[in-house]
Protein backbone atom coordinates (compact mmCIF):
# COMPACT_ATOMS: atom_id res chain seq x y z
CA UNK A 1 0.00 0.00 0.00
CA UNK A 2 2.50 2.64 0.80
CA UNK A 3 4.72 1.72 -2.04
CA UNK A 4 1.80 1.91 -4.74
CA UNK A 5 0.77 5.56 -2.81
CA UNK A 6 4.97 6.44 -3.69
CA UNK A 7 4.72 5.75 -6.92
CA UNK A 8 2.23 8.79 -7.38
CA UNK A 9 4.33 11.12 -5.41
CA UNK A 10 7.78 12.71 -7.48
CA UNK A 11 9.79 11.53 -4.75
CA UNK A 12 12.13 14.27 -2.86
CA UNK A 13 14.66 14.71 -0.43
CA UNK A 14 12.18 15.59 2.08
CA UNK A 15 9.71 12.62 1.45
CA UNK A 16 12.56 10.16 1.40
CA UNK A 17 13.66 11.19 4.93
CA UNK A 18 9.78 11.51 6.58
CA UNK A 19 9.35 8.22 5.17
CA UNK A 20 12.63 6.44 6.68
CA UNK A 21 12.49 8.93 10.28
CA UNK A 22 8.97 7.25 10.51
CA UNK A 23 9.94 3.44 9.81
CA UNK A 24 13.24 3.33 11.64
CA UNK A 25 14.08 4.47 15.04
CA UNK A 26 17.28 5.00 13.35
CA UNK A 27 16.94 6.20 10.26
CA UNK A 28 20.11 6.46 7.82
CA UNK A 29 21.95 9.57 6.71
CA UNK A 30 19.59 11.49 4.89
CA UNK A 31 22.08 12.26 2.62
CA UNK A 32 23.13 8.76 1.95
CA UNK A 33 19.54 7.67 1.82
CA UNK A 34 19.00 10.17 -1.16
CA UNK A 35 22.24 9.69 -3.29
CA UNK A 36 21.85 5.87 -3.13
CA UNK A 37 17.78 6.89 -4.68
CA UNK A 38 19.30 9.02 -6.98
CA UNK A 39 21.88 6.78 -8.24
CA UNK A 40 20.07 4.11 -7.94
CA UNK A 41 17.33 6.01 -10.17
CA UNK A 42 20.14 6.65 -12.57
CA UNK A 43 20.78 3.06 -12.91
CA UNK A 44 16.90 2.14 -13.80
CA UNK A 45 17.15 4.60 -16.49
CA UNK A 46 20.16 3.91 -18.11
CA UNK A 47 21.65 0.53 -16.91
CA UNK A 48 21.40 -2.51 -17.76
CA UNK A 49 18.52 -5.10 -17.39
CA UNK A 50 21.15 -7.74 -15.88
CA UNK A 51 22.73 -5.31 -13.15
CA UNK A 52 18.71 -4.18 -12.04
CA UNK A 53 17.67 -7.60 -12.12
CA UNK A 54 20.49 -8.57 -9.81
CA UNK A 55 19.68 -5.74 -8.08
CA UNK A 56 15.48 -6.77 -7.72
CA UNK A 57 16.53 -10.30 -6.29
CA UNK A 58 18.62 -8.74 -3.92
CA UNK A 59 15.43 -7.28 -2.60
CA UNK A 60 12.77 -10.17 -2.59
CA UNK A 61 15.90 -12.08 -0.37
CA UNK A 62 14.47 -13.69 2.71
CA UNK A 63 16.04 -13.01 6.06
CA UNK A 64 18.55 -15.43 5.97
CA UNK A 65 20.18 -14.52 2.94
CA UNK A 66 20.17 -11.06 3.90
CA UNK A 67 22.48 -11.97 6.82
CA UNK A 68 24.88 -13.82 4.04
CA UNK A 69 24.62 -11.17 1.95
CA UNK A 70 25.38 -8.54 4.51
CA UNK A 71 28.28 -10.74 6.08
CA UNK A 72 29.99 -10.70 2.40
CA UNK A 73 29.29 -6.98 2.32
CA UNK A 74 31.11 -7.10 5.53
CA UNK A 75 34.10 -9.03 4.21
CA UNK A 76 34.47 -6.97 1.41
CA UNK A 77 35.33 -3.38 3.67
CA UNK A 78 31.42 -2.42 3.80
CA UNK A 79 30.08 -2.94 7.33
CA UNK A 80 26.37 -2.30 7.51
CA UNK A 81 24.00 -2.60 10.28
CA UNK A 82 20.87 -5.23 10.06
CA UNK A 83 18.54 -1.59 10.21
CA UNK A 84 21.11 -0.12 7.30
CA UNK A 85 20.41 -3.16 5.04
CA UNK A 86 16.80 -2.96 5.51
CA UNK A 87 16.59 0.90 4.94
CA UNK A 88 18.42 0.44 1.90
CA UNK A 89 16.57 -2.53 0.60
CA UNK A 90 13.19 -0.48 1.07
CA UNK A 91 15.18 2.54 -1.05
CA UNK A 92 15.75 0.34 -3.85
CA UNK A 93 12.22 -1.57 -4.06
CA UNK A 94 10.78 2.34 -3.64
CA UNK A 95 13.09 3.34 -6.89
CA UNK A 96 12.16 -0.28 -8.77
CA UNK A 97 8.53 0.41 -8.05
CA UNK A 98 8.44 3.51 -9.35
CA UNK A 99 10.15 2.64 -12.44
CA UNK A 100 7.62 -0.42 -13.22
């Protein structure tokens, strides 16, 4: 419901952040929160079909393979929090929803 209401809304800076202060106790950067949208944006526009594909079954991943999929974040220098993966999960199914 409040990702088909989003996709009638232009999305801004402002919406992005009342949207993720009223989900999360703590809510991400807002800055970070809006360049990974905007890049991410960029990428459903002009990238390619295999990279947002990879990028959609990242989303639909169940619990547990978030946790392996965070851990090899991890590994690879980029530490995020259980709270930070879900925030940014919901910022790229917002950005894929929009561009359906």
């Amino acid at each position: 419901m409040i990702l088909e209401s989003l996709r009638l809304l232009k999305m801004d800076k402002e919406i992005l952040y009342d949207l993720l202060s009223t989900s999360y106790e703590e809510a991400i950067d807002i800055d970070k929160a809006w360049s990974l949208y905007n890049n991410f944006d960029e990428l459903c526009i002009n990238g390619d079909f295999t990279t947002i594909l990879y990028v959609y079954k990242i989303c639909m991943m169940d619990k547990r393979d978030r946790l392996r999929w965070r851990t090899r974040l991890a590994e690879l220098g980029f530490e995020l929090t259980p709270n930070e993966v879900d925030q940014y999960l919901l910022i790229l199914t917002i950005v894929l929803t929009s561009a359906i």
